[in-house]
PDB file of N, CA and C in Angstrom:
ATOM      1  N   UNK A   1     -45.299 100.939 182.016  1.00  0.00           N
ATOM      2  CA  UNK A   1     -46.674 100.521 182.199  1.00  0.00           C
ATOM      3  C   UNK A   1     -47.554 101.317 181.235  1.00  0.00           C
ATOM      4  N   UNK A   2     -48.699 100.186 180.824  1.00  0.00           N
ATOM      5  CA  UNK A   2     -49.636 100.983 179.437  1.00  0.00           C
ATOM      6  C   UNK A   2     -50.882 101.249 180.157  1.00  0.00           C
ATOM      7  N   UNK A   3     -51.813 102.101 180.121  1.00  0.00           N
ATOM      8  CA  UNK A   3     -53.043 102.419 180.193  1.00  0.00           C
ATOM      9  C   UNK A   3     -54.142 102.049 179.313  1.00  0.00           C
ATOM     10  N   UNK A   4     -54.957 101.717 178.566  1.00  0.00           N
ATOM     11  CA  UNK A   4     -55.721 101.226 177.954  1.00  0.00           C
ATOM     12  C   UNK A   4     -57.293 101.883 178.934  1.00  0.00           C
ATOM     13  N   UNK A   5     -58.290 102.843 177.878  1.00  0.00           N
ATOM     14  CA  UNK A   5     -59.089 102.891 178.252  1.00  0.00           C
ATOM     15  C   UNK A   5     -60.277 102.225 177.444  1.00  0.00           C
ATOM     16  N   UNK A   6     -61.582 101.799 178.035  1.00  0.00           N
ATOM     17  CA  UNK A   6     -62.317 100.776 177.538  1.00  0.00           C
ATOM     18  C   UNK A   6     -63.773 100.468 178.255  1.00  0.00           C
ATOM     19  N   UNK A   7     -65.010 100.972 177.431  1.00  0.00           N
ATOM     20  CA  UNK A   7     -66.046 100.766 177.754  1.00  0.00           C
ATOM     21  C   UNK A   7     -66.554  99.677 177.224  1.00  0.00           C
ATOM     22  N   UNK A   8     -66.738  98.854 178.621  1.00  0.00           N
ATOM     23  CA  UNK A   8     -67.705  97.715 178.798  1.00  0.00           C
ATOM     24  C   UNK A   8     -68.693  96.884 178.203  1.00  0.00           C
ATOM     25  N   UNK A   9     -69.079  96.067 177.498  1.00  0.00           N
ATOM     26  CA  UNK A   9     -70.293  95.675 176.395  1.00  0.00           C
ATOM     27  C   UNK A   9     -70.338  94.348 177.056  1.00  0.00           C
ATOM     28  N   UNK A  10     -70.019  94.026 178.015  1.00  0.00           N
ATOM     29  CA  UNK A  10     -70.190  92.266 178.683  1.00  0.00           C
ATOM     30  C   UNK A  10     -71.620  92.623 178.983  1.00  0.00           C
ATOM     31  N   UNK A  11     -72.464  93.672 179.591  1.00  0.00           N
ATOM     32  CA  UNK A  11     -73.381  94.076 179.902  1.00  0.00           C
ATOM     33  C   UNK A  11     -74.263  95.822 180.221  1.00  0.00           C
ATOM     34  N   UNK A  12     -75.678  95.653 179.886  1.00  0.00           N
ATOM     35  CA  UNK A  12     -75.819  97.416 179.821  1.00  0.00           C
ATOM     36  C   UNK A  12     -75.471  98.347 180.964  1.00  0.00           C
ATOM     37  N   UNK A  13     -74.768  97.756 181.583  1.00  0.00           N
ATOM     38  CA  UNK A  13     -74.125  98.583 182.617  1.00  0.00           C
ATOM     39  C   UNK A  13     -73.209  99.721 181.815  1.00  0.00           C
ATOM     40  N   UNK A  14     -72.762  99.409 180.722  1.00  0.00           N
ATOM     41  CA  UNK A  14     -71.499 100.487 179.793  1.00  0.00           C
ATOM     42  C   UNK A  14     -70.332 100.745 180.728  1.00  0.00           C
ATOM     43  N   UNK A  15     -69.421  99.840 181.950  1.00  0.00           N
ATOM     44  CA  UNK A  15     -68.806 100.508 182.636  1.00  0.00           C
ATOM     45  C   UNK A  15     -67.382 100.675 182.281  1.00  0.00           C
ATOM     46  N   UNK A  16     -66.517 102.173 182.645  1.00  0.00           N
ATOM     47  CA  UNK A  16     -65.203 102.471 181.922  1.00  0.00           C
ATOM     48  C   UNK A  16     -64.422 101.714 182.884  1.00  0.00           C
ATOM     49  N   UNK A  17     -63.740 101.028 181.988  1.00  0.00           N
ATOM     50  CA  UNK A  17     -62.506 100.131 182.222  1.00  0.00           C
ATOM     51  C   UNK A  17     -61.566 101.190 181.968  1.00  0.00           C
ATOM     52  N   UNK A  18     -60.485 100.669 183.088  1.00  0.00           N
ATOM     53  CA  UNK A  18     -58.793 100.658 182.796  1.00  0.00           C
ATOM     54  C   UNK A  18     -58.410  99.686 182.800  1.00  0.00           C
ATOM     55  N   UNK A  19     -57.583  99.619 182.394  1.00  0.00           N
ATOM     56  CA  UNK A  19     -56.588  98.232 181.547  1.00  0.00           C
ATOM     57  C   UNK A  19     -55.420  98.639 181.830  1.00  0.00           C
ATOM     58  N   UNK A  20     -54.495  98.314 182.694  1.00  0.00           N
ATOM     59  CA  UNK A  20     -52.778  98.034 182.561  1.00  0.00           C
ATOM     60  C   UNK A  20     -52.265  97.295 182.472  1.00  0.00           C
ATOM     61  N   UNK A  21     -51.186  97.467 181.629  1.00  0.00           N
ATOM     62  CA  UNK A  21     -50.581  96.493 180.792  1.00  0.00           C
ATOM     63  C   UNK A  21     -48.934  96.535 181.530  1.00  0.00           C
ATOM     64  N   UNK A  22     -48.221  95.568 181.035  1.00  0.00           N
ATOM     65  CA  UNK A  22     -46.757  95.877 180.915  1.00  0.00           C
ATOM     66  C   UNK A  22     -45.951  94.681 180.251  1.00  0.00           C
ATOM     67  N   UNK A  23     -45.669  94.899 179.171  1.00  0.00           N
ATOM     68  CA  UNK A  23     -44.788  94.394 178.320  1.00  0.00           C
ATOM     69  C   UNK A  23     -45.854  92.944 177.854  1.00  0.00           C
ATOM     70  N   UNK A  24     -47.029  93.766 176.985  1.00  0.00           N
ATOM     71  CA  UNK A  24     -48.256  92.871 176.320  1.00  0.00           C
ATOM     72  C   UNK A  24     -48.985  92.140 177.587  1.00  0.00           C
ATOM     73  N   UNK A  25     -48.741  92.061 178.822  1.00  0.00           N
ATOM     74  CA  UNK A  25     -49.481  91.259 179.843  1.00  0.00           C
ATOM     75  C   UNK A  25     -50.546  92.264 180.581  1.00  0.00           C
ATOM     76  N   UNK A  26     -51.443  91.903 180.468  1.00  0.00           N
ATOM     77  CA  UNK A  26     -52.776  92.221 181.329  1.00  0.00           C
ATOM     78  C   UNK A  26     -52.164  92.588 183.010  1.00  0.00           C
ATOM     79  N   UNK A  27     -51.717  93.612 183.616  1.00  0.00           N
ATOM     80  CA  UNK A  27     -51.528  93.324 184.913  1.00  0.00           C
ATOM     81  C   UNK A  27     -52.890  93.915 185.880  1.00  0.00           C
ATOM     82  N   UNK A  28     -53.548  94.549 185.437  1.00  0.00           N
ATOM     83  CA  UNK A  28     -54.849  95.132 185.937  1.00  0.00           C
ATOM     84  C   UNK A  28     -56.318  95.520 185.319  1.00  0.00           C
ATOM     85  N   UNK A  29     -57.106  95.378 185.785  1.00  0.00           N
ATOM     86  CA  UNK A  29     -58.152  95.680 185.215  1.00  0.00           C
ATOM     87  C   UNK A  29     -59.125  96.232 186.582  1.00  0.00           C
ATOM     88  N   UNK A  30     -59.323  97.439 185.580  1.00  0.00           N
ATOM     89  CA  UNK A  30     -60.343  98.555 187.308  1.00  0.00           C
ATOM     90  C   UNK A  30     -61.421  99.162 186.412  1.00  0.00           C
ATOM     91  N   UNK A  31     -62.561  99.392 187.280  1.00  0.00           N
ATOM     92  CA  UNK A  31     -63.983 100.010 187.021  1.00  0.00           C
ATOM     93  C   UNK A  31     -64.906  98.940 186.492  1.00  0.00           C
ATOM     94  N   UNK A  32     -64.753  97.932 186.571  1.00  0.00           N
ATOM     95  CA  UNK A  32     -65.868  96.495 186.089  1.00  0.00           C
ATOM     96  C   UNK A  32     -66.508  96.603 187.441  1.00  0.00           C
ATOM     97  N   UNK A  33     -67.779  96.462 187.289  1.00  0.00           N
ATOM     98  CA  UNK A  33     -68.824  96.011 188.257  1.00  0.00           C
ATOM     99  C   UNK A  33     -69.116  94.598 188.154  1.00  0.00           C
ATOM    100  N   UNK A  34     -68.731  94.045 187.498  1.00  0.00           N
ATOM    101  CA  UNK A  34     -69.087  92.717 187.446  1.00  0.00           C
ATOM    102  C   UNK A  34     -67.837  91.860 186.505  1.00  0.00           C
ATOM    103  N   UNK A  35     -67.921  90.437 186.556  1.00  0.00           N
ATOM    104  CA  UNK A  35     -66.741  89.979 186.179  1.00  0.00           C
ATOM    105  C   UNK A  35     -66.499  89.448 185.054  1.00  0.00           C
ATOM    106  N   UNK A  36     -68.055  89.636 184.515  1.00  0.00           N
ATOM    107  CA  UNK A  36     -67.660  89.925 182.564  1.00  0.00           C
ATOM    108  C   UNK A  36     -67.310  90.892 181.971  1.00  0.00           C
ATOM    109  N   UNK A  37     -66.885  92.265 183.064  1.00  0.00           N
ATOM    110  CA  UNK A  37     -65.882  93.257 182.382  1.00  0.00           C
ATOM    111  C   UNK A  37     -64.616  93.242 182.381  1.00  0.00           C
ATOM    112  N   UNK A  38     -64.152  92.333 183.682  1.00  0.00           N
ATOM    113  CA  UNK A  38     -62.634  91.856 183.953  1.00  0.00           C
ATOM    114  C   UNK A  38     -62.560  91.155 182.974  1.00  0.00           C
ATOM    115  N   UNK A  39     -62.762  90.037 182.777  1.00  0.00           N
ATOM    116  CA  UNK A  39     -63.052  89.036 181.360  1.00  0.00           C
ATOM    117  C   UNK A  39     -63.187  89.715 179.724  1.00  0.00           C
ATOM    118  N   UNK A  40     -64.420  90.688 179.704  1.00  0.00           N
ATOM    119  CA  UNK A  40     -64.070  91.779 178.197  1.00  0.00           C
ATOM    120  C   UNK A  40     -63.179  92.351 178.648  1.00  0.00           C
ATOM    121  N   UNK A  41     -62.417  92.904 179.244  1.00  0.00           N
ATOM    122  CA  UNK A  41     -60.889  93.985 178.646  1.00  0.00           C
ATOM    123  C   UNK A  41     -60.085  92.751 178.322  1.00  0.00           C
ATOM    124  N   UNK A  42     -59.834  91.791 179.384  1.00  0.00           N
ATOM    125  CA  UNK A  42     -59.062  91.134 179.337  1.00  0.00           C
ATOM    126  C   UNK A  42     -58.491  90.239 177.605  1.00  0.00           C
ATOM    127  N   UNK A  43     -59.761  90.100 177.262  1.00  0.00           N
ATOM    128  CA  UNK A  43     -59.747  89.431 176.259  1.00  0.00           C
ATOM    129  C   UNK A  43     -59.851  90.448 174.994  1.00  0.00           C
ATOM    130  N   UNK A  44     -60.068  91.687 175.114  1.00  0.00           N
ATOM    131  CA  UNK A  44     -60.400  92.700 174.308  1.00  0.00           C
ATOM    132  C   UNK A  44     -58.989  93.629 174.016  1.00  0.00           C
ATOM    133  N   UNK A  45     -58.129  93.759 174.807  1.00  0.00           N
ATOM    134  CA  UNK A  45     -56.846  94.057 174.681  1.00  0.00           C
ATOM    135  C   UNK A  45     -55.464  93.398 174.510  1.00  0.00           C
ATOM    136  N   UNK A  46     -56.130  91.722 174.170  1.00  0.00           N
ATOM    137  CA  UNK A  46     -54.955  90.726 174.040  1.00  0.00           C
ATOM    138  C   UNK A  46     -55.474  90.086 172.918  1.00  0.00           C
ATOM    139  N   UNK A  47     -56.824  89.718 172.309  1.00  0.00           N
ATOM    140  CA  UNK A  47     -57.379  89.037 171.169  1.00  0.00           C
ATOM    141  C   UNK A  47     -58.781  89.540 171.056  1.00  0.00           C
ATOM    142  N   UNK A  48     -58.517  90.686 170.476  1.00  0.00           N
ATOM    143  CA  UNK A  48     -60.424  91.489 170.095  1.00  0.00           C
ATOM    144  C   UNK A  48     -60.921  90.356 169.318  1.00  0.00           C
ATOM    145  N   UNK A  49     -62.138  89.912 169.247  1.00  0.00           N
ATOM    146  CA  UNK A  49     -63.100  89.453 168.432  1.00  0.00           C
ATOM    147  C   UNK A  49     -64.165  89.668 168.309  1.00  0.00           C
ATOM    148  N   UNK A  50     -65.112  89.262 166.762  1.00  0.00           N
ATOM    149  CA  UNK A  50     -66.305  90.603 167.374  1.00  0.00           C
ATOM    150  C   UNK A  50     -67.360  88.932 166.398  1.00  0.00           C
ATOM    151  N   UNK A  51     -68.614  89.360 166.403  1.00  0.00           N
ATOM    152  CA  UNK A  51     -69.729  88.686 165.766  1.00  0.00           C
ATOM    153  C   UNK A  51     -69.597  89.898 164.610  1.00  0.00           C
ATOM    154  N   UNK A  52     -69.741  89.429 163.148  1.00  0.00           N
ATOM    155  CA  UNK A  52     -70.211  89.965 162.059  1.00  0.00           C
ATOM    156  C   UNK A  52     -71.838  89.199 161.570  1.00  0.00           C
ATOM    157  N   UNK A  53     -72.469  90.206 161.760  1.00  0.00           N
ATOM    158  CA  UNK A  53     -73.958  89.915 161.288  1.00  0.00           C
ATOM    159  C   UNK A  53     -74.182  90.926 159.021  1.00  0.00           C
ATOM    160  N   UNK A  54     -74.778  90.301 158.882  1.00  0.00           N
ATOM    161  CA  UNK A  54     -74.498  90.887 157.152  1.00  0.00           C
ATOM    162  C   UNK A  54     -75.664  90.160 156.519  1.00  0.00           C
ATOM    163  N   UNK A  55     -75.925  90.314 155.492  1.00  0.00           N
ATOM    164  CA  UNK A  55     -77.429  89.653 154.879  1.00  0.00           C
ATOM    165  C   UNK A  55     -76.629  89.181 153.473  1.00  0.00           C
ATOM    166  N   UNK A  56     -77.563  87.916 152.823  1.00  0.00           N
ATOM    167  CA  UNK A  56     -76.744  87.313 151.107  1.00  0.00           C
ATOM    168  C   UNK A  56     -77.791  87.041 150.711  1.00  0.00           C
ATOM    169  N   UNK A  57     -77.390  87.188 149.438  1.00  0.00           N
ATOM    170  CA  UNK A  57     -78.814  87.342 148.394  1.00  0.00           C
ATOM    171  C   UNK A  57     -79.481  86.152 148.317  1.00  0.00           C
ATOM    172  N   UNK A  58     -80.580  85.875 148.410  1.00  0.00           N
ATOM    173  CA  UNK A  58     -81.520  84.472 147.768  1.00  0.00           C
ATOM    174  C   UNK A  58     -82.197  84.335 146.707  1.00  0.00           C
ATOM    175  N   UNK A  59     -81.996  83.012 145.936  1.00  0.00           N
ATOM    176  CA  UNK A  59     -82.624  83.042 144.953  1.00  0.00           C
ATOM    177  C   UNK A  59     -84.022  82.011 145.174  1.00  0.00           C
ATOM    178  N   UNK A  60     -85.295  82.561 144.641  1.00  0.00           N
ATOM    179  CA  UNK A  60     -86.749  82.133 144.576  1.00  0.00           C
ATOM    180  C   UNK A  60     -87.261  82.209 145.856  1.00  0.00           C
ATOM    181  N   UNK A  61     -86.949  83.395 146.652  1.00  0.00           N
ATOM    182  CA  UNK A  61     -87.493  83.245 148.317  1.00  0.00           C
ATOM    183  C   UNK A  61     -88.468  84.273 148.215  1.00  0.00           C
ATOM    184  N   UNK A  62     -89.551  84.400 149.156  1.00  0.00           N
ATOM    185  CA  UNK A  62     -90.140  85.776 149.197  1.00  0.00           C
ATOM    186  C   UNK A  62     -89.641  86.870 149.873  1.00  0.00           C
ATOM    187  N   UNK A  63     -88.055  86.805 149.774  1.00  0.00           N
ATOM    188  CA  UNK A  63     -87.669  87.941 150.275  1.00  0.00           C
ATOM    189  C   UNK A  63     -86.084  88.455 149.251  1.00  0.00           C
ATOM    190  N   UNK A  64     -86.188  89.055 149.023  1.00  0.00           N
ATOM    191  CA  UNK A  64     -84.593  89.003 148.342  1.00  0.00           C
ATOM    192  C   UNK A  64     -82.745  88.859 148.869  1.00  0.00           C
ATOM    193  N   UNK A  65     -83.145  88.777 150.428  1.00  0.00           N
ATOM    194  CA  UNK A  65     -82.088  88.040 150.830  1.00  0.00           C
ATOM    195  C   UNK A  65     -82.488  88.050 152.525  1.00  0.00           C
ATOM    196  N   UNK A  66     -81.374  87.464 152.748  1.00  0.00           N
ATOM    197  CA  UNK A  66     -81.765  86.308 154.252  1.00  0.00           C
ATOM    198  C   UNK A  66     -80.583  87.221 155.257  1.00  0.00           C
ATOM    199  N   UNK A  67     -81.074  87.738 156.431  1.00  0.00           N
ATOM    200  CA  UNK A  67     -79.897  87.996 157.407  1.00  0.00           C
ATOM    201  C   UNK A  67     -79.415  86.714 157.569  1.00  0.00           C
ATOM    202  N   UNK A  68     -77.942  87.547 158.288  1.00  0.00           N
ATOM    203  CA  UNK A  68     -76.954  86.037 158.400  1.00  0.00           C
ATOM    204  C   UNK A  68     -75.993  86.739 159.510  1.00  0.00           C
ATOM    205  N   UNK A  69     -75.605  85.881 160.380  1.00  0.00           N
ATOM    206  CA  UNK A  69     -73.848  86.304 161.551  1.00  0.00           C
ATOM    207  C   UNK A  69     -73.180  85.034 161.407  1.00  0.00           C
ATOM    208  N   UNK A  70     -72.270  85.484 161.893  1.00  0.00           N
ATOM    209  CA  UNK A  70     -70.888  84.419 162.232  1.00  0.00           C
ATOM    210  C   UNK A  70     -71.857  83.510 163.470  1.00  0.00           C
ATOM    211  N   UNK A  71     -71.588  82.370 163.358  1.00  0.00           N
ATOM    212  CA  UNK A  71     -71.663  81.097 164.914  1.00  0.00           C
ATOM    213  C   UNK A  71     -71.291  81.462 165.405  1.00  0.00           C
ATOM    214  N   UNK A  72     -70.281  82.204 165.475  1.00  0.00           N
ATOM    215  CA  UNK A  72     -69.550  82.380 166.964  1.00  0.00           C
ATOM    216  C   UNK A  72     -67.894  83.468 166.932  1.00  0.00           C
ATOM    217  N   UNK A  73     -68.001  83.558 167.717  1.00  0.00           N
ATOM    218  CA  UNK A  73     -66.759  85.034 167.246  1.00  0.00           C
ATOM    219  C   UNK A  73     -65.799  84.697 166.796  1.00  0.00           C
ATOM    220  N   UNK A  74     -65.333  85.706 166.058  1.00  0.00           N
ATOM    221  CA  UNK A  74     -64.174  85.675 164.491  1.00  0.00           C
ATOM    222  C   UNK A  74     -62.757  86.225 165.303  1.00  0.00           C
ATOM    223  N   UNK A  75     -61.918  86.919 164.806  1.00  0.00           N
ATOM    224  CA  UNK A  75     -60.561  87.678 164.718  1.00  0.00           C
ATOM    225  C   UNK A  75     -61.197  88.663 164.347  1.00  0.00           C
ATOM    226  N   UNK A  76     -60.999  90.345 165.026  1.00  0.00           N
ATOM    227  CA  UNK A  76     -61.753  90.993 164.526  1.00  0.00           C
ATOM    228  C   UNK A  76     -60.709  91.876 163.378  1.00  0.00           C
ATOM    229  N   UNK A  77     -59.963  91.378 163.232  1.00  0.00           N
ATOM    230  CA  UNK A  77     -58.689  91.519 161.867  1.00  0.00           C
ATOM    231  C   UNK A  77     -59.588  90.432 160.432  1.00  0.00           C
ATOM    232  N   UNK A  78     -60.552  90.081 160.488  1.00  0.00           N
ATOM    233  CA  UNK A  78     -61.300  88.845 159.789  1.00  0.00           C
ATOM    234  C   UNK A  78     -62.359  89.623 159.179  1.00  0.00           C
ATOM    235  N   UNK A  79     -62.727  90.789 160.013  1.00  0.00           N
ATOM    236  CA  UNK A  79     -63.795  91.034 159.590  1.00  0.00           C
ATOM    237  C   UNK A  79     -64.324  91.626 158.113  1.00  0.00           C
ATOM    238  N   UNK A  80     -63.040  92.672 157.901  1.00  0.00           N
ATOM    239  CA  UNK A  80     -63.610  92.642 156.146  1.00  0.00           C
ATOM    240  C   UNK A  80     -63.143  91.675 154.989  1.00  0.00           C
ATOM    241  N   UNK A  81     -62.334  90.642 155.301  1.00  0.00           N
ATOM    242  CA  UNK A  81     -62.411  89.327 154.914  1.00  0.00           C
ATOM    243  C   UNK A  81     -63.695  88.551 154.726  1.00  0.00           C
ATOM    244  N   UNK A  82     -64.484  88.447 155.705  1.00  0.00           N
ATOM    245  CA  UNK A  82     -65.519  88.171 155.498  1.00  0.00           C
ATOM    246  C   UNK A  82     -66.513  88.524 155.086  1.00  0.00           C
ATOM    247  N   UNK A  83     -66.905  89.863 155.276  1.00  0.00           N
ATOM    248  CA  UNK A  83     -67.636  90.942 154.018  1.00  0.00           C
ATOM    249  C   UNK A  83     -67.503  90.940 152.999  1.00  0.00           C
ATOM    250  N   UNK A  84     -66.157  90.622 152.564  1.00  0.00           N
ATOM    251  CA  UNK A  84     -65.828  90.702 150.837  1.00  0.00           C
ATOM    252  C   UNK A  84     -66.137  89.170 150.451  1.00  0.00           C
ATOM    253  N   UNK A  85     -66.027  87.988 151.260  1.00  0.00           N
ATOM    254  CA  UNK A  85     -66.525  86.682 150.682  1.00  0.00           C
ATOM    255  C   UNK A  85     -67.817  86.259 150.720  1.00  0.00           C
ATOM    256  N   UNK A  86     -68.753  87.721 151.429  1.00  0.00           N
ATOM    257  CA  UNK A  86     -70.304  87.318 151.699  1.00  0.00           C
ATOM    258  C   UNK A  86     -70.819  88.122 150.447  1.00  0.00           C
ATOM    259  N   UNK A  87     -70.262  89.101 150.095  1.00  0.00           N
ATOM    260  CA  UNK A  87     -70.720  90.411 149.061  1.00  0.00           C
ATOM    261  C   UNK A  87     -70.907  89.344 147.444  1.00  0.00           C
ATOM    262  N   UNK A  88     -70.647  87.846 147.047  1.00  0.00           N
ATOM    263  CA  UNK A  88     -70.473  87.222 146.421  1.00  0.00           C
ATOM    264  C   UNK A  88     -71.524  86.000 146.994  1.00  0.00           C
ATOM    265  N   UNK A  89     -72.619  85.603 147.866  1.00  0.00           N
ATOM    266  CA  UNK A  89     -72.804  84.573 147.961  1.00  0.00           C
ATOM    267  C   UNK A  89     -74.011  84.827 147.900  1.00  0.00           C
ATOM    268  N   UNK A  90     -75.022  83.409 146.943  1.00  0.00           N
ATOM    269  CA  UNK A  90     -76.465  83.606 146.819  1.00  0.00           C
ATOM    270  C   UNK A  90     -76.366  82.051 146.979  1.00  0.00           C
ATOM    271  N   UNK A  91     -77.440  82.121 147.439  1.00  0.00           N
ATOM    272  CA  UNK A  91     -78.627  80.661 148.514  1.00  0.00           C
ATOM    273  C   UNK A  91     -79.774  80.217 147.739  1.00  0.00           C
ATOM    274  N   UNK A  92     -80.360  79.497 148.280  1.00  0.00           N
ATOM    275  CA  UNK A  92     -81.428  79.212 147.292  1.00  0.00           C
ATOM    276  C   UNK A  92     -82.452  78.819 148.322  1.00  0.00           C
ATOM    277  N   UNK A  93     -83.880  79.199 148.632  1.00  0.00           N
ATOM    278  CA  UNK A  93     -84.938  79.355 149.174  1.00  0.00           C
ATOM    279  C   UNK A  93     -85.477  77.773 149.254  1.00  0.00           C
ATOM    280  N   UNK A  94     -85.777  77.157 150.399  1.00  0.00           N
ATOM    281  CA  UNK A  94     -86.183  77.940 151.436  1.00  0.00           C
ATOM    282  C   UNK A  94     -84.696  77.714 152.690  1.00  0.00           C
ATOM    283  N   UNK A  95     -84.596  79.119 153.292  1.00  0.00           N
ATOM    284  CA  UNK A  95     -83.975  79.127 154.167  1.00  0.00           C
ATOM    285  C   UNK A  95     -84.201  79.385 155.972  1.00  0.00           C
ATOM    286  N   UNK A  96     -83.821  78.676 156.599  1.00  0.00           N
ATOM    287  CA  UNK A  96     -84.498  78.594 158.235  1.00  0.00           C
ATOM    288  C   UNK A  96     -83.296  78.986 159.059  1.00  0.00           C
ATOM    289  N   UNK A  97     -83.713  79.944 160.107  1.00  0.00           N
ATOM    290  CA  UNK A  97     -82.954  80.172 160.946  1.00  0.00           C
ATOM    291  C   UNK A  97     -82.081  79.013 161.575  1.00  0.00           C
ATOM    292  N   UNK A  98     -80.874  79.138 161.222  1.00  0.00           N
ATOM    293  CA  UNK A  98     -79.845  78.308 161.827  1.00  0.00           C
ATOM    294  C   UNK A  98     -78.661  77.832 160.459  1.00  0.00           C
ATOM    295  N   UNK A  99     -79.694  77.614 159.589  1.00  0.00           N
ATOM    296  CA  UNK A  99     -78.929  76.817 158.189  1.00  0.00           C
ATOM    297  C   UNK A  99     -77.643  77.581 158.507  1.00  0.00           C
ATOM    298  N   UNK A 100     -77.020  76.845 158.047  1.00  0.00           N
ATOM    299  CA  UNK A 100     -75.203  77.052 157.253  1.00  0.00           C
ATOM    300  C   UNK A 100     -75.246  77.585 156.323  1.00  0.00           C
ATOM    301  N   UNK A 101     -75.422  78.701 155.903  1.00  0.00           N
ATOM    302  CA  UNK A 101     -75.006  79.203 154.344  1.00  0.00           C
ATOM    303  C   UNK A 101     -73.659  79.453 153.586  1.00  0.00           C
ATOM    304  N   UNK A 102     -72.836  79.854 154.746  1.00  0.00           N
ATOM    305  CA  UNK A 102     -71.185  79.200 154.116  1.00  0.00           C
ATOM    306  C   UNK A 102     -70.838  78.587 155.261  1.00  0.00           C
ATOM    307  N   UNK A 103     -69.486  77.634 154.795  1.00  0.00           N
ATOM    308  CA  UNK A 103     -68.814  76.778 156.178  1.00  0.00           C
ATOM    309  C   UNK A 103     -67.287  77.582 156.139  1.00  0.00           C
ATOM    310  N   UNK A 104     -66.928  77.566 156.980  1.00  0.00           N
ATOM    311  CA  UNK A 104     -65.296  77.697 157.160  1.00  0.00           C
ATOM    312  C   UNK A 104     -65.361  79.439 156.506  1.00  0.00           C
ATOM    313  N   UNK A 105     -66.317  80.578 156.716  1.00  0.00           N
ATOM    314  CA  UNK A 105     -66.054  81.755 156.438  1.00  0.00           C
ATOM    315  C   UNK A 105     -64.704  82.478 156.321  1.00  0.00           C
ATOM    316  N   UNK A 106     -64.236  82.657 155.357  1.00  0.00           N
ATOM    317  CA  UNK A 106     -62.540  83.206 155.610  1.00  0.00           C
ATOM    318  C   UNK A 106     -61.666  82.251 155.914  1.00  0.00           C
ATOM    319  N   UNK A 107     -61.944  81.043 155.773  1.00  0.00           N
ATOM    320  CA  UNK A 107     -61.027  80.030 156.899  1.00  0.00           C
ATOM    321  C   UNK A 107     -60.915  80.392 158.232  1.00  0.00           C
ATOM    322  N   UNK A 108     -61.838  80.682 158.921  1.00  0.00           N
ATOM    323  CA  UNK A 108     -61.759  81.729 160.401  1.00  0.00           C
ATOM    324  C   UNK A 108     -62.089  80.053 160.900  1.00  0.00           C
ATOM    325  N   UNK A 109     -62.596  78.830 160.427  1.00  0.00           N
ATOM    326  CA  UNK A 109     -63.457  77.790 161.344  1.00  0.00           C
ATOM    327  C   UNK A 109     -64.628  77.893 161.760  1.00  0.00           C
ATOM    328  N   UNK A 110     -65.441  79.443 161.404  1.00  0.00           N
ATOM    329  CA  UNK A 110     -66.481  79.523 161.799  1.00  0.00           C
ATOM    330  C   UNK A 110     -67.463  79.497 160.744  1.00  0.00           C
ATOM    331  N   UNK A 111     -69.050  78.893 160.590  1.00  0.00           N
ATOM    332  CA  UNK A 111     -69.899  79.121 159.698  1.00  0.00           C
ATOM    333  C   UNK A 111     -70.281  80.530 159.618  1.00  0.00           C
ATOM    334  N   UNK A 112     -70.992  80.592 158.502  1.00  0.00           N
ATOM    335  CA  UNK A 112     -72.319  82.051 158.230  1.00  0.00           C
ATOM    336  C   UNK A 112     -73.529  81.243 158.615  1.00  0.00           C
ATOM    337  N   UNK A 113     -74.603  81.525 159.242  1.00  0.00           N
ATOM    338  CA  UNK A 113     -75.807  80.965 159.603  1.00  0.00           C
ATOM    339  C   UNK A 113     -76.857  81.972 159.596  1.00  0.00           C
ATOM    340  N   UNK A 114     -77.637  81.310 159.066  1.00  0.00           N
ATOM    341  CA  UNK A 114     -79.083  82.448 158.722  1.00  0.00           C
ATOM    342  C   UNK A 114     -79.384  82.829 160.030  1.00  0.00           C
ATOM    343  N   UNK A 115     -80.171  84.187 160.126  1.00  0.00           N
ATOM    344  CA  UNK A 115     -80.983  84.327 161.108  1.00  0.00           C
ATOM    345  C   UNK A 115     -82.250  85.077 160.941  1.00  0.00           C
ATOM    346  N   UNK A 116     -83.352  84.188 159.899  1.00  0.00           N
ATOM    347  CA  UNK A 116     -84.352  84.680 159.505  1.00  0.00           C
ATOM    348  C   UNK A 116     -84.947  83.521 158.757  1.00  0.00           C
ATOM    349  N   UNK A 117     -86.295  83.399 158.864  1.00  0.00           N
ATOM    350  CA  UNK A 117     -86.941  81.894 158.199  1.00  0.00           C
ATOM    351  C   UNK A 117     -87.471  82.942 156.593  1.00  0.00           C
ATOM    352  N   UNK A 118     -86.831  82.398 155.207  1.00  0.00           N
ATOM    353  CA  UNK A 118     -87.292  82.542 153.714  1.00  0.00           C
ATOM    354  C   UNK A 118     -87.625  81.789 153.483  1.00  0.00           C
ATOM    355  N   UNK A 119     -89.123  81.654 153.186  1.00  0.00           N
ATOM    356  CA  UNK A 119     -89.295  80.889 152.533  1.00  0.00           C
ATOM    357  C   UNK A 119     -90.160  80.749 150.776  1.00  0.00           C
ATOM    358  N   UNK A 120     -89.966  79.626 149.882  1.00  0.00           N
ATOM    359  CA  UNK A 120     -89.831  79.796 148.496  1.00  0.00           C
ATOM    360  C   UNK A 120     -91.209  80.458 148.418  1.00  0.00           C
ATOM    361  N   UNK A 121     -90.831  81.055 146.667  1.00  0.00           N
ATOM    362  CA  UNK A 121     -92.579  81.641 146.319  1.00  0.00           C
ATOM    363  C   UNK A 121     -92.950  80.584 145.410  1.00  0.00           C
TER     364      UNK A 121
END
């Protein structure tokens, strides 16, 4: 049997999880106050995934580049995959919270999407 220790981010509660395992299977999960911490270990010690938020350059905006995150959570084995294919990408003004600025990031299936309104000068 494995132990796995693990603080909480389902909510600001921060509460310490234990996690036991045995032979890769989840057999326990203790110290969640609530049941989006049973749910984060669970899923956090069998398939981590995280949101990558990162900013890409724009061209003719009044700002010189646009924050941006993943739609929706990645492989968190993805993540400097996707840093190194954002460190290369420029947009072109005007940009609105939500746009698509890349599709299929990494081949993960997930977009890059702004999260900031640029608009042109």
């Amino acid at each position: 049997m494995n132990k796995i220790e693990l603080i909480c981010i389902g909510c600001p509660m921060g509460c310490p999880l234990t996690v036991e395992m045995d032979n890769g299977e989840v057999v326990s999960v203790t110290g969640n106050t609530c049941n989006r911490g049973d749910v984060y270990a669970r899923k956090e010690v069998t398939n981590p995934t995280r949101i990558v938020t990162s900013s890409v350059r724009i061209n003719g905006g009044t700002l010189a580049a646009v924050s941006c995150k993943t739609a929706a959570d990645i492989p968190k084995g993805k993540i400097f995959d996707i840093a190194r294919e954002l460190k290369d990408v420029e947009v072109n003004a005007p940009v609105h919270i939500g746009d698509v600025l890349v599709k299929n990031v990494a081949g993960t299936g997930v977009d890059i999407i702004a999260t900031k309104n640029v608009l042109s000068v």
